[in-house]
Protein backbone atom coordinates (compact mmCIF):
# COMPACT_ATOMS: atom_id res chain seq x y z
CA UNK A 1 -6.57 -24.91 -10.98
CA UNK A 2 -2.94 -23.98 -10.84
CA UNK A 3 -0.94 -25.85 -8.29
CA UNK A 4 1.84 -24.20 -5.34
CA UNK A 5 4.33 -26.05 -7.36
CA UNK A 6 3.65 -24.76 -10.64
CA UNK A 7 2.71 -20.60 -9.12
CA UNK A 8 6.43 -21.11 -7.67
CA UNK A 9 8.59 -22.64 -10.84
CA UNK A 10 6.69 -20.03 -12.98
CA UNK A 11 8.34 -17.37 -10.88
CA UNK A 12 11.84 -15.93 -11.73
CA UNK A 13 14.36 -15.81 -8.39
CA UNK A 14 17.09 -13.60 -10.07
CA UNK A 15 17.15 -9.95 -10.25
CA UNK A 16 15.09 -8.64 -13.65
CA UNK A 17 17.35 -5.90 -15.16
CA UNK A 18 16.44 -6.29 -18.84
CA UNK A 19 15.51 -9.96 -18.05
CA UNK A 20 16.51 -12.24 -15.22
CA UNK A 21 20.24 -11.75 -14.28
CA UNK A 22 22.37 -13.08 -11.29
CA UNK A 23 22.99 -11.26 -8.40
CA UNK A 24 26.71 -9.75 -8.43
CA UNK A 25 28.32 -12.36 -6.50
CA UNK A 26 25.48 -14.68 -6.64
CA UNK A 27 24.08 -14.22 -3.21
CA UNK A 28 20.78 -15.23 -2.13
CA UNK A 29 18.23 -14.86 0.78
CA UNK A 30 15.32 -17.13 1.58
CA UNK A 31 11.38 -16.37 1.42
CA UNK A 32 9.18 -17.71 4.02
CA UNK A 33 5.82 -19.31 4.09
CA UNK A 34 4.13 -17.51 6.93
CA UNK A 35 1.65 -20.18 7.54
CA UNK A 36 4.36 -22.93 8.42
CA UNK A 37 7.93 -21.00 8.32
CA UNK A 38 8.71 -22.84 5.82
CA UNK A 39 11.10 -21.55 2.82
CA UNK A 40 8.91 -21.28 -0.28
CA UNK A 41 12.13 -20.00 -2.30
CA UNK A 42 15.77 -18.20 -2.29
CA UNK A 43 15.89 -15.50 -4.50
CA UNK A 44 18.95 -13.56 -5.60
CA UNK A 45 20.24 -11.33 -3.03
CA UNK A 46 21.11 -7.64 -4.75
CA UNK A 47 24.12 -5.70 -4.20
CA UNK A 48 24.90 -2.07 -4.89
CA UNK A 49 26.73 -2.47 -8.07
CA UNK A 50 23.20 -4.29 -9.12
CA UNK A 51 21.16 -1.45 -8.10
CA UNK A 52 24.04 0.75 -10.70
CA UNK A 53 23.23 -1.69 -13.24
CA UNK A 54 19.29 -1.11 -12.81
CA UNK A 55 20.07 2.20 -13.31
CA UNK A 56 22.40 2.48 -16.01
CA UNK A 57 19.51 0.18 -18.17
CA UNK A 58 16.37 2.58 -16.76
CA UNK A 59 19.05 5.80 -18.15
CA UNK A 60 19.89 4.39 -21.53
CA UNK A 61 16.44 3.91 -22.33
CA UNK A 62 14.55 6.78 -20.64
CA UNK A 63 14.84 9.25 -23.48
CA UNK A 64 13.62 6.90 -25.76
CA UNK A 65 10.41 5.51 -23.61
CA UNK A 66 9.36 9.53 -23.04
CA UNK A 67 9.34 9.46 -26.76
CA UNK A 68 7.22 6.72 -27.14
CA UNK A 69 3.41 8.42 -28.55
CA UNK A 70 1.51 7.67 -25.20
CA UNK A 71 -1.13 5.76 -27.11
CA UNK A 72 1.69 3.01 -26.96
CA UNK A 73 2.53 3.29 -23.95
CA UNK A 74 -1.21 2.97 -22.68
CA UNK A 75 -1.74 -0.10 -24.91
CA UNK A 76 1.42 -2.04 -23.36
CA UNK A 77 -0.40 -1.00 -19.68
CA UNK A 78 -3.89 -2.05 -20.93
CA UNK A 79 -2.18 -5.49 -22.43
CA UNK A 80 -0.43 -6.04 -18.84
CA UNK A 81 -4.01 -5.48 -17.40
CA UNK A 82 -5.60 -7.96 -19.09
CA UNK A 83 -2.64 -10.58 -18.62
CA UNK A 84 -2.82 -10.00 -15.10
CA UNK A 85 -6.61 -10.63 -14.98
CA UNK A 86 -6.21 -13.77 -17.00
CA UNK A 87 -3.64 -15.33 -14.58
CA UNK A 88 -5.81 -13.93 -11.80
CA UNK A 89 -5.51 -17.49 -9.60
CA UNK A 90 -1.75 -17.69 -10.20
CA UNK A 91 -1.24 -14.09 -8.74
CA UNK A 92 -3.55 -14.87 -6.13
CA UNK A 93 -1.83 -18.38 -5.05
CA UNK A 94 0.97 -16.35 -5.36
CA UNK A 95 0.72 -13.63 -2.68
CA UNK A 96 -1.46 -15.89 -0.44
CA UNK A 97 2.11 -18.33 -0.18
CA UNK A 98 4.38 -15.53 0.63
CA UNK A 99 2.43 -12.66 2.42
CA UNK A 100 -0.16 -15.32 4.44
CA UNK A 101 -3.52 -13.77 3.78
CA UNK A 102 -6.28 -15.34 2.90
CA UNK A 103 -6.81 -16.48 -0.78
CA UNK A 104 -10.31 -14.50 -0.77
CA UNK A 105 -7.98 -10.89 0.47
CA UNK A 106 -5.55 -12.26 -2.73
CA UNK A 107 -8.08 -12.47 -4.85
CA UNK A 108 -9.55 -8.70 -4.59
CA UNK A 109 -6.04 -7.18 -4.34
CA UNK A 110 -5.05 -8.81 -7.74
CA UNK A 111 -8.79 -7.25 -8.60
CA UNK A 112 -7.29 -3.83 -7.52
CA UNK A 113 -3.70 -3.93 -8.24
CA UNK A 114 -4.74 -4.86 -11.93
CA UNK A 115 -7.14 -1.95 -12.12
CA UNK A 116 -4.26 0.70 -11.88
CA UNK A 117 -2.63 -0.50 -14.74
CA UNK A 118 -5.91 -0.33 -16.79
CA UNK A 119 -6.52 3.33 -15.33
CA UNK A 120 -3.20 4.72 -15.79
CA UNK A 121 -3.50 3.00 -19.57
CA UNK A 122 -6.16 5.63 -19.78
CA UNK A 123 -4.43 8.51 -18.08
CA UNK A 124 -1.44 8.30 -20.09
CA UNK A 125 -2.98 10.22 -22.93
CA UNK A 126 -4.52 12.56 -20.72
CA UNK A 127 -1.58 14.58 -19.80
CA UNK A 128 -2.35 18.54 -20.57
CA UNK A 129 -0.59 21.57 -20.80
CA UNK A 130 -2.09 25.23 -21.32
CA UNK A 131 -1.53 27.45 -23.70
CA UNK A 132 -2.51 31.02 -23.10
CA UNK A 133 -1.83 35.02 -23.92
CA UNK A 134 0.22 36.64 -21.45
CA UNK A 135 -2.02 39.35 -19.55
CA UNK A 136 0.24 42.17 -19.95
CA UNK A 137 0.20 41.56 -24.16
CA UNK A 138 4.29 40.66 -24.57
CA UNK A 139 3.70 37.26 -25.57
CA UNK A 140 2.35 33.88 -25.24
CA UNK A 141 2.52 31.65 -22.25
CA UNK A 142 2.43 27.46 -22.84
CA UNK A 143 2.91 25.25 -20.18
CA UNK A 144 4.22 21.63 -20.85
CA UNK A 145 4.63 18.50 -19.08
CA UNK A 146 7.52 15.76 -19.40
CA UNK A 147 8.29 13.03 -17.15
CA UNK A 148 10.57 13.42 -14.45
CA UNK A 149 12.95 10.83 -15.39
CA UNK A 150 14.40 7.79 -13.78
CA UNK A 151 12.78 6.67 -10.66
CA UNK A 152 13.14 4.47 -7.46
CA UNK A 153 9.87 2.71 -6.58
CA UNK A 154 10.28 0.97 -2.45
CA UNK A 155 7.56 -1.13 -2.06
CA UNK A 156 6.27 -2.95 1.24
CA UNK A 157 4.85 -6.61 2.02
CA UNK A 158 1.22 -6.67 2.49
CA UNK A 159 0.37 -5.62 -0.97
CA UNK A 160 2.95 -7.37 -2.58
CA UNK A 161 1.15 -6.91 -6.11
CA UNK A 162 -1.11 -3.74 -5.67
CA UNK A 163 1.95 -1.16 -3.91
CA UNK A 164 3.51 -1.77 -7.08
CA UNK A 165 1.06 -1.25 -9.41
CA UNK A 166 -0.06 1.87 -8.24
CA UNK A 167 2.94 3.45 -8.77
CA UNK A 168 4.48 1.55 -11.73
CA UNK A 169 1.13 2.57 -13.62
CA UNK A 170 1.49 6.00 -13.74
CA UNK A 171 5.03 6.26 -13.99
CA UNK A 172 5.24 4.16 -16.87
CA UNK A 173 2.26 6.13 -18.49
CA UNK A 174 3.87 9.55 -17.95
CA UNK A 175 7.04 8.34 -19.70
CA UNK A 176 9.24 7.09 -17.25
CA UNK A 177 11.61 4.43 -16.33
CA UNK A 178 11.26 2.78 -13.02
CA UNK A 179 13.44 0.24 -10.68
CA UNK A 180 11.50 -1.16 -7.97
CA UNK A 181 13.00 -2.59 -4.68
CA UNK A 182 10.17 -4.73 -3.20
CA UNK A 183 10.25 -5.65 0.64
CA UNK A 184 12.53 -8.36 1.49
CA UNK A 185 9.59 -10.49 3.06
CA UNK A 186 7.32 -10.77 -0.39
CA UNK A 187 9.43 -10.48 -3.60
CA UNK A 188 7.92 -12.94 -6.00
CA UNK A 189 4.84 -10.99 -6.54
CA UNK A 190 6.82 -8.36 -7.94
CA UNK A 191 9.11 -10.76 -10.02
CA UNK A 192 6.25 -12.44 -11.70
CA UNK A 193 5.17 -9.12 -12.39
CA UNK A 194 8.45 -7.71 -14.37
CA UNK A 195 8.10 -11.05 -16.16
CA UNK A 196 4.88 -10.03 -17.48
CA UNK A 197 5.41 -6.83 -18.47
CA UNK A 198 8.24 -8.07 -20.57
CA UNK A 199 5.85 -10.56 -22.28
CA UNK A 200 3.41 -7.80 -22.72
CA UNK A 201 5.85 -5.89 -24.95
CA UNK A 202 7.33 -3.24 -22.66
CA UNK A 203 11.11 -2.35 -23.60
CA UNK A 204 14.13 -3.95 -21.20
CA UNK A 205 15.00 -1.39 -19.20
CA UNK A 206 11.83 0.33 -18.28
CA UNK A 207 11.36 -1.82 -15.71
CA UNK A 208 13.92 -3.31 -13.52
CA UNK A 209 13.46 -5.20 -10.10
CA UNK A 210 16.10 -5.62 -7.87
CA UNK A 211 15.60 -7.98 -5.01
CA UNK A 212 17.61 -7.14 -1.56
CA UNK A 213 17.86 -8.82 1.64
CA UNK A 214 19.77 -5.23 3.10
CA UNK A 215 17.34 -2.12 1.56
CA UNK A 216 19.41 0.19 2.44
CA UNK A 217 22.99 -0.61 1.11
CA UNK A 218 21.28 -1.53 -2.29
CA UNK A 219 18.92 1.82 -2.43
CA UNK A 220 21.91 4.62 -0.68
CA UNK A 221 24.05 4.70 -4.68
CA UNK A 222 20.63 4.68 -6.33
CA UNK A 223 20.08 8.00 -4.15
CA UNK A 224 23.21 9.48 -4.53
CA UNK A 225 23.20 9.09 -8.13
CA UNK A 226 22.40 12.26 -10.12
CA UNK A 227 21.20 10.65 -12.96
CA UNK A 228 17.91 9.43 -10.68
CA UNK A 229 14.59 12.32 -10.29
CA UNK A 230 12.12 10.43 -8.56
CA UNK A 231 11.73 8.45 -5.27
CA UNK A 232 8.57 7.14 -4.20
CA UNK A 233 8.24 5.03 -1.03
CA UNK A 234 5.49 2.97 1.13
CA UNK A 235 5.67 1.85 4.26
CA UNK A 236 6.54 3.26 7.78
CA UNK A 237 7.02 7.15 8.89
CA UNK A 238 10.53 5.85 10.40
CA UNK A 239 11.76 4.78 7.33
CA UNK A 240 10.08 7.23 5.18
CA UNK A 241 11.50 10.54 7.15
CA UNK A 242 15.06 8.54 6.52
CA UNK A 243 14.69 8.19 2.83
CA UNK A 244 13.33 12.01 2.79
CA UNK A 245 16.64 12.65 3.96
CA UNK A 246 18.52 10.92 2.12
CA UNK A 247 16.66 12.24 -0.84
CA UNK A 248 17.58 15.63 -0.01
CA UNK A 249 21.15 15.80 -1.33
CA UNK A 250 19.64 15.01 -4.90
CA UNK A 251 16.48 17.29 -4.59
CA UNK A 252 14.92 14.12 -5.79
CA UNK A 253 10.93 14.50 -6.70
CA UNK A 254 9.34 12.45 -3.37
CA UNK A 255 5.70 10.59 -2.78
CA UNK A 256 5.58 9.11 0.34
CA UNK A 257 2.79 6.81 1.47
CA UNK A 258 3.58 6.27 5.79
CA UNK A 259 2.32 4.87 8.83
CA UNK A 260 -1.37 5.14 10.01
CA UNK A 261 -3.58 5.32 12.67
CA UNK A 262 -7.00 5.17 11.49
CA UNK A 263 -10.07 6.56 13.21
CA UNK A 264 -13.56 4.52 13.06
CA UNK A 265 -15.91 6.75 14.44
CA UNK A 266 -19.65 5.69 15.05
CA UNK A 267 -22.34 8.43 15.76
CA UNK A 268 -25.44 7.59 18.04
CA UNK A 269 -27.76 8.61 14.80
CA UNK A 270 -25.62 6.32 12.82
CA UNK A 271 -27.29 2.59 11.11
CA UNK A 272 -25.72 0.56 13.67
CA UNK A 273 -25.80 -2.63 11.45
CA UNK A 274 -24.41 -0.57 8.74
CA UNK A 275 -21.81 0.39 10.88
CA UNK A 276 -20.54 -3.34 12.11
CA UNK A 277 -20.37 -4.36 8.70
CA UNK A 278 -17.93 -1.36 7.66
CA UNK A 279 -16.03 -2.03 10.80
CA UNK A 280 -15.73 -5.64 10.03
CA UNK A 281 -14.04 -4.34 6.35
CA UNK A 282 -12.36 -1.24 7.39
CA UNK A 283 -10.26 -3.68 10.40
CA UNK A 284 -10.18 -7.16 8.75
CA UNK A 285 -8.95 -6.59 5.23
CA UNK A 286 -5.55 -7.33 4.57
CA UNK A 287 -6.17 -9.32 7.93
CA UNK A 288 -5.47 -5.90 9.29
CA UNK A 289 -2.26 -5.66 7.79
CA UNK A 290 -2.64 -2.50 6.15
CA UNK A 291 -2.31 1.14 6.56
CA UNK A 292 -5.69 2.03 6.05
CA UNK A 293 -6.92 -0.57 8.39
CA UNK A 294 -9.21 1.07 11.11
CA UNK A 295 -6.57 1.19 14.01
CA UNK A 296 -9.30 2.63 17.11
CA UNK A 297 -12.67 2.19 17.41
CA UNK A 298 -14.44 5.88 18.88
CA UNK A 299 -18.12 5.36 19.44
CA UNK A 300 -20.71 7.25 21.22
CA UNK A 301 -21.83 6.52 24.38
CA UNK A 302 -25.15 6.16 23.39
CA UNK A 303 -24.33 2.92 20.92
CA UNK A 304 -21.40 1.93 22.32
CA UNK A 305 -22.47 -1.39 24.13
CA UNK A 306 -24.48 -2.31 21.20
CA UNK A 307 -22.19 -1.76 18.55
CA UNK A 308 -19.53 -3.29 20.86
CA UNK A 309 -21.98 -6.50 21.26
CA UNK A 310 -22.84 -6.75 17.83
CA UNK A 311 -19.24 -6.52 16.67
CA UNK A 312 -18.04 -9.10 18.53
CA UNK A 313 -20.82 -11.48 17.48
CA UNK A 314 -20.01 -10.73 13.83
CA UNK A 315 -16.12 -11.75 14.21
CA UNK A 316 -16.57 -14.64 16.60
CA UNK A 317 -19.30 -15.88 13.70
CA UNK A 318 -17.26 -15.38 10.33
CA UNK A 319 -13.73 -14.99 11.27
CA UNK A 320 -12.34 -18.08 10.45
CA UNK A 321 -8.48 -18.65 11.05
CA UNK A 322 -6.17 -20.40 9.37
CA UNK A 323 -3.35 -21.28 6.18
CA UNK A 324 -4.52 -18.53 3.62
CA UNK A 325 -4.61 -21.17 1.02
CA UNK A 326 -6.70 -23.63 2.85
CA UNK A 327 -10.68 -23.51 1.80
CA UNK A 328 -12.70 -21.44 4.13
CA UNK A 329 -10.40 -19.16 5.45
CA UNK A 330 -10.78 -15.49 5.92
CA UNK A 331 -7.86 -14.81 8.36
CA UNK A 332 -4.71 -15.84 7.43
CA UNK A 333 -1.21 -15.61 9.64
CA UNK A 334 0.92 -12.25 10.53
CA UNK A 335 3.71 -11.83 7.98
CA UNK A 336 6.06 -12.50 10.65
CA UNK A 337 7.50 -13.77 14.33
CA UNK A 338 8.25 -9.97 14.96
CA UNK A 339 4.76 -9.12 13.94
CA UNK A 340 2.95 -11.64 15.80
CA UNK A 341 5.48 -10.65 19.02
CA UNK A 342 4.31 -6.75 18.32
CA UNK A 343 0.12 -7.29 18.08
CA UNK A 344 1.06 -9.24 21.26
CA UNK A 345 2.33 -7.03 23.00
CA UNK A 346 0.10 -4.16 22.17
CA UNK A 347 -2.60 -6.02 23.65
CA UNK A 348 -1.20 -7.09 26.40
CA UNK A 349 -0.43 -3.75 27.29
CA UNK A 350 -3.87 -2.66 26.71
CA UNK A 351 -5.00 -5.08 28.94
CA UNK A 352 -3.00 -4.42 31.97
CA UNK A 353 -4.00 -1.26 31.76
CA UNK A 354 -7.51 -1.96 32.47
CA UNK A 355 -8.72 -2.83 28.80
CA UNK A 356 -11.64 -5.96 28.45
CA UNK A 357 -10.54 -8.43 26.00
CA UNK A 358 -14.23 -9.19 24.51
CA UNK A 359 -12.80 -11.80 21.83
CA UNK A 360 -9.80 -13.40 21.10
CA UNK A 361 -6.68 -11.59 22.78
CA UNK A 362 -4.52 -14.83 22.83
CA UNK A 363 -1.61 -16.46 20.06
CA UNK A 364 -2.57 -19.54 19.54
CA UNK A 365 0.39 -21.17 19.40
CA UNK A 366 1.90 -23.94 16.91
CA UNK A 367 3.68 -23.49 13.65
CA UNK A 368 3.20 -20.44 11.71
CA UNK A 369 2.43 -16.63 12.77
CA UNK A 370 -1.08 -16.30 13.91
CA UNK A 371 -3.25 -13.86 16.13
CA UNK A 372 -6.60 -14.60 15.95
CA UNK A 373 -9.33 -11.54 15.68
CA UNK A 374 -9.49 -9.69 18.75
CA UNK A 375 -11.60 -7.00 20.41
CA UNK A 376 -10.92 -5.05 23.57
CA UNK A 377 -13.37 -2.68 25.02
CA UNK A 378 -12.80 -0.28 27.37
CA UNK A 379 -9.63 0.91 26.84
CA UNK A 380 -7.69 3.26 28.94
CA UNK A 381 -6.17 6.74 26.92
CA UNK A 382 -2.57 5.72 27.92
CA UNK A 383 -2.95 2.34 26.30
CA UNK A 384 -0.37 2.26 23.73
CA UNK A 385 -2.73 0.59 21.16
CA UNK A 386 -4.25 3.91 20.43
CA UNK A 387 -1.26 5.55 19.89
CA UNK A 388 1.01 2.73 17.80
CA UNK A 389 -0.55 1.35 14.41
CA UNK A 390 -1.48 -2.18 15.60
CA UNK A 391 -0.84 -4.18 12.09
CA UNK A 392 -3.13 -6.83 13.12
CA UNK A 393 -6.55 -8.31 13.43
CA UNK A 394 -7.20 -5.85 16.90
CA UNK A 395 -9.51 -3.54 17.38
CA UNK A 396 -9.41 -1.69 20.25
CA UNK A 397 -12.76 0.21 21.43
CA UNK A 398 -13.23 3.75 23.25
CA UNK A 399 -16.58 5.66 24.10
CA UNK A 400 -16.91 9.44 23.74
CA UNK A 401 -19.78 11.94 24.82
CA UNK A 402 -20.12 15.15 22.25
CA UNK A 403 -19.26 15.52 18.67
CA UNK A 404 -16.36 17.69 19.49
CA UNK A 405 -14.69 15.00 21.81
CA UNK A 406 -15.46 12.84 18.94
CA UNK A 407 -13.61 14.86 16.54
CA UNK A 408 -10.52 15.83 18.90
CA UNK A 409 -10.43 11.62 19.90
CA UNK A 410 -10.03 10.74 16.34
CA UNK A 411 -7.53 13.58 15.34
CA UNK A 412 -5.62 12.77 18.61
CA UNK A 413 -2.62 10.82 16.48
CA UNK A 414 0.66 11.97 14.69
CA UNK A 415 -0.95 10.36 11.92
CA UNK A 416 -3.41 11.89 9.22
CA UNK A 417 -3.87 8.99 6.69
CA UNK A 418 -7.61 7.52 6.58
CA UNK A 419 -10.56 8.34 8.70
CA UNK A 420 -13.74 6.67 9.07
CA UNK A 421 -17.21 8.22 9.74
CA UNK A 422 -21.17 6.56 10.85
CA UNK A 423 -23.69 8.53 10.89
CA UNK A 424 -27.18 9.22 9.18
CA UNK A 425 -27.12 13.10 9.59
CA UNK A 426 -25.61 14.69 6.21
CA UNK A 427 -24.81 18.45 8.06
CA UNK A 428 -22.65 15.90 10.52
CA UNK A 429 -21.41 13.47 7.87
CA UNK A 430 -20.03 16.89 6.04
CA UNK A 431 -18.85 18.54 8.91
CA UNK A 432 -16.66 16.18 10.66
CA UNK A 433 -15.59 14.68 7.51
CA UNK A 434 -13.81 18.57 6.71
CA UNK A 435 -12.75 18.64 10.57
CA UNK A 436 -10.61 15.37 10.65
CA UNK A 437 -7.43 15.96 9.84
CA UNK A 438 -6.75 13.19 7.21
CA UNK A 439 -6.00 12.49 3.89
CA UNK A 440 -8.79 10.75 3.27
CA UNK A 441 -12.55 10.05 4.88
CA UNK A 442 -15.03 7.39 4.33
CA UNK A 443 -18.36 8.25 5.11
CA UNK A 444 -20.92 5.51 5.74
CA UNK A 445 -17.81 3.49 4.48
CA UNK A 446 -15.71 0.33 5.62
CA UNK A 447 -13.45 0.33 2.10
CA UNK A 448 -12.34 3.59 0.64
CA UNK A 449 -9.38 2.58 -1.99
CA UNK A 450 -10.24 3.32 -5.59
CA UNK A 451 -7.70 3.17 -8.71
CA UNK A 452 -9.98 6.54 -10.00
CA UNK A 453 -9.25 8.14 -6.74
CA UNK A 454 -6.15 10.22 -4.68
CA UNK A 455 -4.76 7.89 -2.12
CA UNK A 456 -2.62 10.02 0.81
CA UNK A 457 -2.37 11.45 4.05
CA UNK A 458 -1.31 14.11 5.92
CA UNK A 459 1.27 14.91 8.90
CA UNK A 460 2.97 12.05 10.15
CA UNK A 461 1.47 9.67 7.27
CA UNK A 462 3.40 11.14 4.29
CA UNK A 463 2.69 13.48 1.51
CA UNK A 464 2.04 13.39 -2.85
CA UNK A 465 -0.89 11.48 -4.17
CA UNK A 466 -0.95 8.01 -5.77
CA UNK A 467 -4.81 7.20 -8.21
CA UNK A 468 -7.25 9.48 -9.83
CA UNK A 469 -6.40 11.92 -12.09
CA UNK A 470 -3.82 13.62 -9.77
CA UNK A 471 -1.37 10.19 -9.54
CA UNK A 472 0.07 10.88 -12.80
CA UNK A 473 1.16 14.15 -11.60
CA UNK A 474 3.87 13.15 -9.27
CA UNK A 475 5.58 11.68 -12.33
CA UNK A 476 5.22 14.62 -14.08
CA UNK A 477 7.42 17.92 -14.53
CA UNK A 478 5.78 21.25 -15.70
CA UNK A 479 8.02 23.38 -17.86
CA UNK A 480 7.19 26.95 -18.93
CA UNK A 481 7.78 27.90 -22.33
CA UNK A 482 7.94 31.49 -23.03
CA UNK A 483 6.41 32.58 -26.58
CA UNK A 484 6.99 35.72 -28.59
């Protein structure tokens, strides 16, 4: 069993460009244990003329990693698979020490974010053109696809292993170089990560990781530069509608991954026990810290007190909460004082609005960032918990009458990212599943996230796809080739 000690020496605190390098200027910025506060490391502190450098070493070698035969490039992302999965605990330790969750929630996102390098391994010599007669007889017609080029990967904190993965993956399959900037909050994941890749054979250069206390300064020359095609970002609508933007003056290629405000809708037909279980998943993982996490709870009058009841039975009997590394826990601390301050708030908001706090509801105080799972029934429509993505362990819970209201309740959001649907009637399962207005919809369904699948929303939650068969895409440009 590896120890914290040995996770944290094993993880290089410069900048990787080509290998670990100093910061211009040697600046560094601390990362925090979010169980105690405590600093777990300092780590070098990028400045713009690093982000240049990342650059300059993901240019010179770009022409020469799009001619690499993709078979090659697929068995370096297969190897880094397979690395990953053998230093499974290590990754896990890892993320548990500077994001907070629980080792078991580490544990199945090192499962997942090591699964998009073994499907993109896959995908990377799957990339097809057509070849075809023109219809009016002049010639022939063949289509062809080349990576984009350069690109900018902006990662966030809760998945500090699997945000990156699902977008270095593909990009390094199609042929491209990639700098990633990961959040501020959980950068060793990502360091540890570069490290690997380089022992897994990929080129210095491909992959560069630039560490930055101030996202912005370090990013703006990387967007301004001509010589970058690609910018693909996860985290909040704010931020992403800035960096869309700010992409604009380049025309730069753009994925973005936003905010969301997920739907859990529950049917009177639906398994009701089937039902708490996939609400237990669809709100807890990620200790709720995570875009897909069911944000409001819309059930039908007819099941509404007895979902509600058995809900809060099922979190008051396995939620245990505590230091994500300790044994037995399965709800580890907020990522932050400002998170903890904002899940408080919501709440309390809720609640003097007429909301019923049903479990939890309260901080409980003492070192570290905790909120303990909570559920609130009966919550008013001006609440701002159903209109803000909550970010924590909350789940707030509404009724509705009809199918329609239903439907018009769940798709009442700027957001369009992941829905969630309970019911036992196929015609409805179908139906409202093509009348939400999301990216994605789980039916019968508490976890939804697949490497094999598209991952994206709609309106306010962002746009391009990331997984399945369509993920490689956004790296991709088609070029028409015109035939005699």
């Amino acid at each position: 069993m590896v120890s914290e000690r040995e996770v944290l020496e094993s993880v290089p605190t410069q900048l990787w460009i080509g290998g670990p390098v100093a910061a211009t200027g040697g600046g560094t910025f601390p990362v925090h244990n979010p169980a105690t506060g405590e600093v777990l490391a300092e780590v070098a502190d990028a400045t713009p003329e690093d982000a240049v450098r990342a650059l300059d070493a993901a240019v010179a070698v770009q022409a020469d990693w799009a001619a690499r035969p993709s078979r090659e490039r697929g068995e370096i992302l297969r190897t880094v698979f397979e690395q990953i999965t053998a230093r499974a605990e290590e990754f896990a330790l890892l993320m548990t020490l500077e994001m907070g969750k629980a080792l078991p929630e580490s544990r199945n996102e090192v499962k997942y974010g090591a699964e998009f390098f073994r499907w993109f391994s896959e995908e990377a010599v799957r990339v097809h053109g057509r070849y075809l007669h023109a219809p009016s007889g002049t010639g022939r017609i063949m289509v062809h696809k080349q990576p984009v080029g350069p690109c900018l990967a902006i990662t966030p904190w809760n998945f500090p292993l699997a945000m990156g993965t699902r977008k270095i993956g593909p990009a390094l399959a199609a042929g491209c170089t990639m700098i990633v900037k990961p959040a501020s909050a959980t950068p060793l994941t990502m360091l540890l990560l570069a490290k690997l890749c380089s022992e897994a054979g990929l080129p210095d250069g491909v992959l560069s990781v630039i560490t930055s206390s101030h996202s912005g300064a370090v990013t703006q020359p990387l967007l301004d530069d001509p010589r970058l095609r690609k910018l693909t970002f996860t985290g909040s609508t704010e931020v992403g509608k800035k960096l869309v933007e700010k992409s604009a003056n380049g025309l730069l290629r753009t994925s973005m991954e936003l905010g969301g405000n997920a739907p859990f809708v529950v049917f009177d037909d639906a398994d009701i026990d089937a039902a708490v279980q996939g609400a237990m998943l669809a709100k807890l993982r990620n200790g709720g810290e995570a875009c897909t996490a069911a944000n409001r709870f819309h059930v039908q009058n007819g099941v509404l007190e007895e979902f509600t009841s058995k809900f809060v039975e099922a979190m008051s009997s396995s939620v245990v909460l505590g230091p994500g590394a300790e044994d037995g826990t399965t709800l580890g601390p907020l990522i932050n004082e400002e998170q903890l301050d904002i899940v408080s708030e919501l709440v309390e908001d809720a609640v003097s609005a007429g909301a019923k706090v049903r479990l939890g509801g309260k901080a409980p105080g003492g070192p570290g960032w905790f909120y303990p799972a909570t559920i609130l029934s009966e919550v008013p429509a001006q609440a701002r918990i159903l209109r803000e993505e909550v970010f924590g362990p909350v789940a707030p819970i509404v009724g509705f009458a009809t199918e329609e209201e239903g439907i018009a309740a769940a798709n009442d959001t700027e957001f369009g990212l992941v829905s969630y649907v309970y019911t036992r009637d196929l015609d409805r399962a179908l139906r409202v599943a093509e009348g939400l207005e999301s990216g994605m919809v789980g039916v019968n369904r508490g976890v939804i996230s697949d490497p094999a699948a598209p991952f994206g929303g709609v309106k306010a939650s962002g746009f391009g796809r990331e997984g399945g068969t369509e993920g490689i895409e956004e790296y991709l440009s088609t070029k028409y080739i015109a035939l005699s």
